[in-house]
N, C-alpha and C. Protein backbone atom coordinates (compact mmCIF):
# COMPACT_ATOMS: atom_id res chain seq x y z
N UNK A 1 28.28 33.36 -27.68
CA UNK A 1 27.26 32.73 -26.89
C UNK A 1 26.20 33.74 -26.44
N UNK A 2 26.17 34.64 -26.00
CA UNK A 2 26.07 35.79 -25.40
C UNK A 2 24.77 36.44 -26.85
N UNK A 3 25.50 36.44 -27.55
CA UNK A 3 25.24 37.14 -28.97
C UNK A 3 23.62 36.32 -29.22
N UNK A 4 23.86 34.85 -29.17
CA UNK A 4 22.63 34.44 -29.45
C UNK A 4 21.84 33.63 -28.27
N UNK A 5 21.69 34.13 -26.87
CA UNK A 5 20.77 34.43 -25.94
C UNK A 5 19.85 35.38 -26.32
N UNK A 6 20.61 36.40 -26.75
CA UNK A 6 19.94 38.17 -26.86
C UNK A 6 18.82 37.61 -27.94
N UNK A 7 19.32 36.58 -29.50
CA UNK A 7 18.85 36.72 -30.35
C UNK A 7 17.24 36.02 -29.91
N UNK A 8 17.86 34.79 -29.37
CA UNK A 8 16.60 34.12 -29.10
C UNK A 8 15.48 34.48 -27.97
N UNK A 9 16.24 35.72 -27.12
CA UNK A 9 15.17 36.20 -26.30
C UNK A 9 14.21 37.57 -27.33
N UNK A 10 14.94 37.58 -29.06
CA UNK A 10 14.46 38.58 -29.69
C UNK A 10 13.01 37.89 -30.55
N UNK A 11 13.46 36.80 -31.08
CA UNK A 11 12.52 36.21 -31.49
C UNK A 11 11.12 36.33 -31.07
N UNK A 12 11.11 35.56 -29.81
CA UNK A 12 9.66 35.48 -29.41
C UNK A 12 8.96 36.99 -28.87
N UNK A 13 10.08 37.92 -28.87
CA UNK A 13 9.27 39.20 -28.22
C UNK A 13 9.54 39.38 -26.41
N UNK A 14 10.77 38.60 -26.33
CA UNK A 14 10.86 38.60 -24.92
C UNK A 14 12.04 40.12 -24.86
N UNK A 15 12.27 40.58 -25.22
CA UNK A 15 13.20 41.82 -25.78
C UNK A 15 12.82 42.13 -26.86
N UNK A 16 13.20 43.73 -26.89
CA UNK A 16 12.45 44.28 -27.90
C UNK A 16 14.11 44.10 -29.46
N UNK A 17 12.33 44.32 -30.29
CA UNK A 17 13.26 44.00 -31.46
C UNK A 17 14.19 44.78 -32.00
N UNK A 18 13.98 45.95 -31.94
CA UNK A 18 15.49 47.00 -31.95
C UNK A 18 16.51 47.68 -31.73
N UNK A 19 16.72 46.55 -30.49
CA UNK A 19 17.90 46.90 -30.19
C UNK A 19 19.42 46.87 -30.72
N UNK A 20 20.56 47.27 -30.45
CA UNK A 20 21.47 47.10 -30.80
C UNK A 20 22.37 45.72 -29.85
N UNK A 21 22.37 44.93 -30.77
CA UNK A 21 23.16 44.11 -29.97
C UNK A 21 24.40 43.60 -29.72
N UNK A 22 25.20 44.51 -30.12
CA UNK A 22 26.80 44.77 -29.71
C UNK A 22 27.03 45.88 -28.43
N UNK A 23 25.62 47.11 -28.79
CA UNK A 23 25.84 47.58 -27.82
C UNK A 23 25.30 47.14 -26.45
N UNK A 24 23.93 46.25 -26.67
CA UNK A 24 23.35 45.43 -25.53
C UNK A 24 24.49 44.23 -24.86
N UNK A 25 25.90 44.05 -25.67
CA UNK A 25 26.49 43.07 -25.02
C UNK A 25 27.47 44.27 -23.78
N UNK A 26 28.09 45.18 -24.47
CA UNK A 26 28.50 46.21 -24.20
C UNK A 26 28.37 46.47 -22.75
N UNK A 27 27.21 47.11 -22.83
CA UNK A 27 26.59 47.92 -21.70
C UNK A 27 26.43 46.42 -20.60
N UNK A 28 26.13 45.15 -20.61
CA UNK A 28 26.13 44.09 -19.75
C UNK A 28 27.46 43.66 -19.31
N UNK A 29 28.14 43.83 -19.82
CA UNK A 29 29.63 43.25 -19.91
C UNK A 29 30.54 44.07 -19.18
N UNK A 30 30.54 46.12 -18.98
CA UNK A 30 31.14 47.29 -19.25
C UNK A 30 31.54 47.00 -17.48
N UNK A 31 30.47 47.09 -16.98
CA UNK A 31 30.20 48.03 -15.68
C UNK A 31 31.16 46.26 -15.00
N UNK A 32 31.31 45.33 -15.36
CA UNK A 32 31.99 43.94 -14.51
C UNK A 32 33.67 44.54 -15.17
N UNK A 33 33.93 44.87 -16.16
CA UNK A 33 34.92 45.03 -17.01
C UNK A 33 35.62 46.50 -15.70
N UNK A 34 35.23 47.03 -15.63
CA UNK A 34 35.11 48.59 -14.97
C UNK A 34 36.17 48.07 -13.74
N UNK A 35 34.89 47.63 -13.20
CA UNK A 35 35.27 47.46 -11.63
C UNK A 35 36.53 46.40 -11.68
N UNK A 36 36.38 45.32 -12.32
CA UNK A 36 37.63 44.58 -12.34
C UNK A 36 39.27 45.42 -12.78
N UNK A 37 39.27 46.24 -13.78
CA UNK A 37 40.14 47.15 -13.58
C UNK A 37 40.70 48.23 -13.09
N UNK A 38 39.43 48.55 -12.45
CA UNK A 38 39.60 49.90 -11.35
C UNK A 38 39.90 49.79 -10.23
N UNK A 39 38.86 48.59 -9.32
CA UNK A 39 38.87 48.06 -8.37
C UNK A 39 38.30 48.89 -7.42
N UNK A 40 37.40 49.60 -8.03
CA UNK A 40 36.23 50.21 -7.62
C UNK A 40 35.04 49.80 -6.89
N UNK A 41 35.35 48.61 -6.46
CA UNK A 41 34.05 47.66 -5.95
C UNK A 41 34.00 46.13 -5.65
N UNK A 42 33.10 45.48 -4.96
CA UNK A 42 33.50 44.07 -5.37
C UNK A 42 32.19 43.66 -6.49
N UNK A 43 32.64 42.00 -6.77
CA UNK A 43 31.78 41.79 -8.03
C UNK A 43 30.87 40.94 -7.52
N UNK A 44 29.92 40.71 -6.54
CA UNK A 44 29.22 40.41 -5.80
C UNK A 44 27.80 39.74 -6.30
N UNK A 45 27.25 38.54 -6.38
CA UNK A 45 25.87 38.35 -6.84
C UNK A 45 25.50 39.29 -6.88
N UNK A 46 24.90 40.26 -6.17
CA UNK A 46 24.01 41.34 -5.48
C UNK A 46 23.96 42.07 -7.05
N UNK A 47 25.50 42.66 -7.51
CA UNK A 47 25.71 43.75 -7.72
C UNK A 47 25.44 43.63 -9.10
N UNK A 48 25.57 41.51 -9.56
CA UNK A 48 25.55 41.54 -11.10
C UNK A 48 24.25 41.71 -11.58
N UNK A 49 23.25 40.96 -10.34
CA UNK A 49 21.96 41.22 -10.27
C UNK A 49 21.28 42.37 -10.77
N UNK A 50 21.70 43.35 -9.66
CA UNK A 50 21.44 44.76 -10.58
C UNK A 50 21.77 45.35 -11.78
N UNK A 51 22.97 45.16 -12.12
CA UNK A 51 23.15 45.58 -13.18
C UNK A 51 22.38 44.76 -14.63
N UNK A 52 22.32 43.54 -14.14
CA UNK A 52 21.22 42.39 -15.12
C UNK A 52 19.94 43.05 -15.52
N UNK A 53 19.34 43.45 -13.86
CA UNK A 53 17.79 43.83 -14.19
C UNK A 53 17.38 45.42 -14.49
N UNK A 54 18.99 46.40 -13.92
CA UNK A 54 18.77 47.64 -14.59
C UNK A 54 19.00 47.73 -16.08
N UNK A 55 19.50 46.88 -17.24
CA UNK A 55 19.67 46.72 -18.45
C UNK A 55 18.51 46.30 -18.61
N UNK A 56 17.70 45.08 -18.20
CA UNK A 56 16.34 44.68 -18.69
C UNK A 56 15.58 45.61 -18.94
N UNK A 57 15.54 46.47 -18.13
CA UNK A 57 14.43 47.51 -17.66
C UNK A 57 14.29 48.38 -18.88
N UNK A 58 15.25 48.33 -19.58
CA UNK A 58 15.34 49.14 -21.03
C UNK A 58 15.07 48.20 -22.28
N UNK A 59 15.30 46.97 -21.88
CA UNK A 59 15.69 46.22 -23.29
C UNK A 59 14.44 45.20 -23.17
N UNK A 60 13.82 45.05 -22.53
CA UNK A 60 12.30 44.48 -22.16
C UNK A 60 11.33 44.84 -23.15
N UNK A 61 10.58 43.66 -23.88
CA UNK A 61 9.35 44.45 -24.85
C UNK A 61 8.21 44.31 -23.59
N UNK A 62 7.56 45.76 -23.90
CA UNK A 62 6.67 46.19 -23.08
C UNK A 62 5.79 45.60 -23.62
N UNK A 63 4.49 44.79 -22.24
CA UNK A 63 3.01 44.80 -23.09
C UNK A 63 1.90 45.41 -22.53
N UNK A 64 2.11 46.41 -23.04
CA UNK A 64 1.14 47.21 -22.57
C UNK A 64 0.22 47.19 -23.58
């Protein structure tokens, strides 16, 4: 499911087109995976938030 969000936000240019997208599921998925086994934290709106929009911040096609 996951797999083809990414694709269809690739299409139109809403994400850039070269990314890797096993590792873009990866890196979204890692840091909830983490804390649930460590118990390093809670899993908090707040926290998925951030981690949502600090991944965008890389995987975003720029228009500049």
């Amino acid at each position: 499911m996951i797999l083809a969000v990414l694709q269809r936000a690739i299409s139109p240019g809403e994400l850039r087109s070269d990314i890797d997208l096993e590792a873009t599921i990866d890196l979204l998925y890692a840091p909830i995976y983490y804390r649930l086994q460590r118990g390093t934290g809670s899993l908090s709106d707040a926290y998925i938030d951030e981690i949502f929009h600090q991944a965008m911040e890389g995987l975003l096609q720029r228009k500049d």
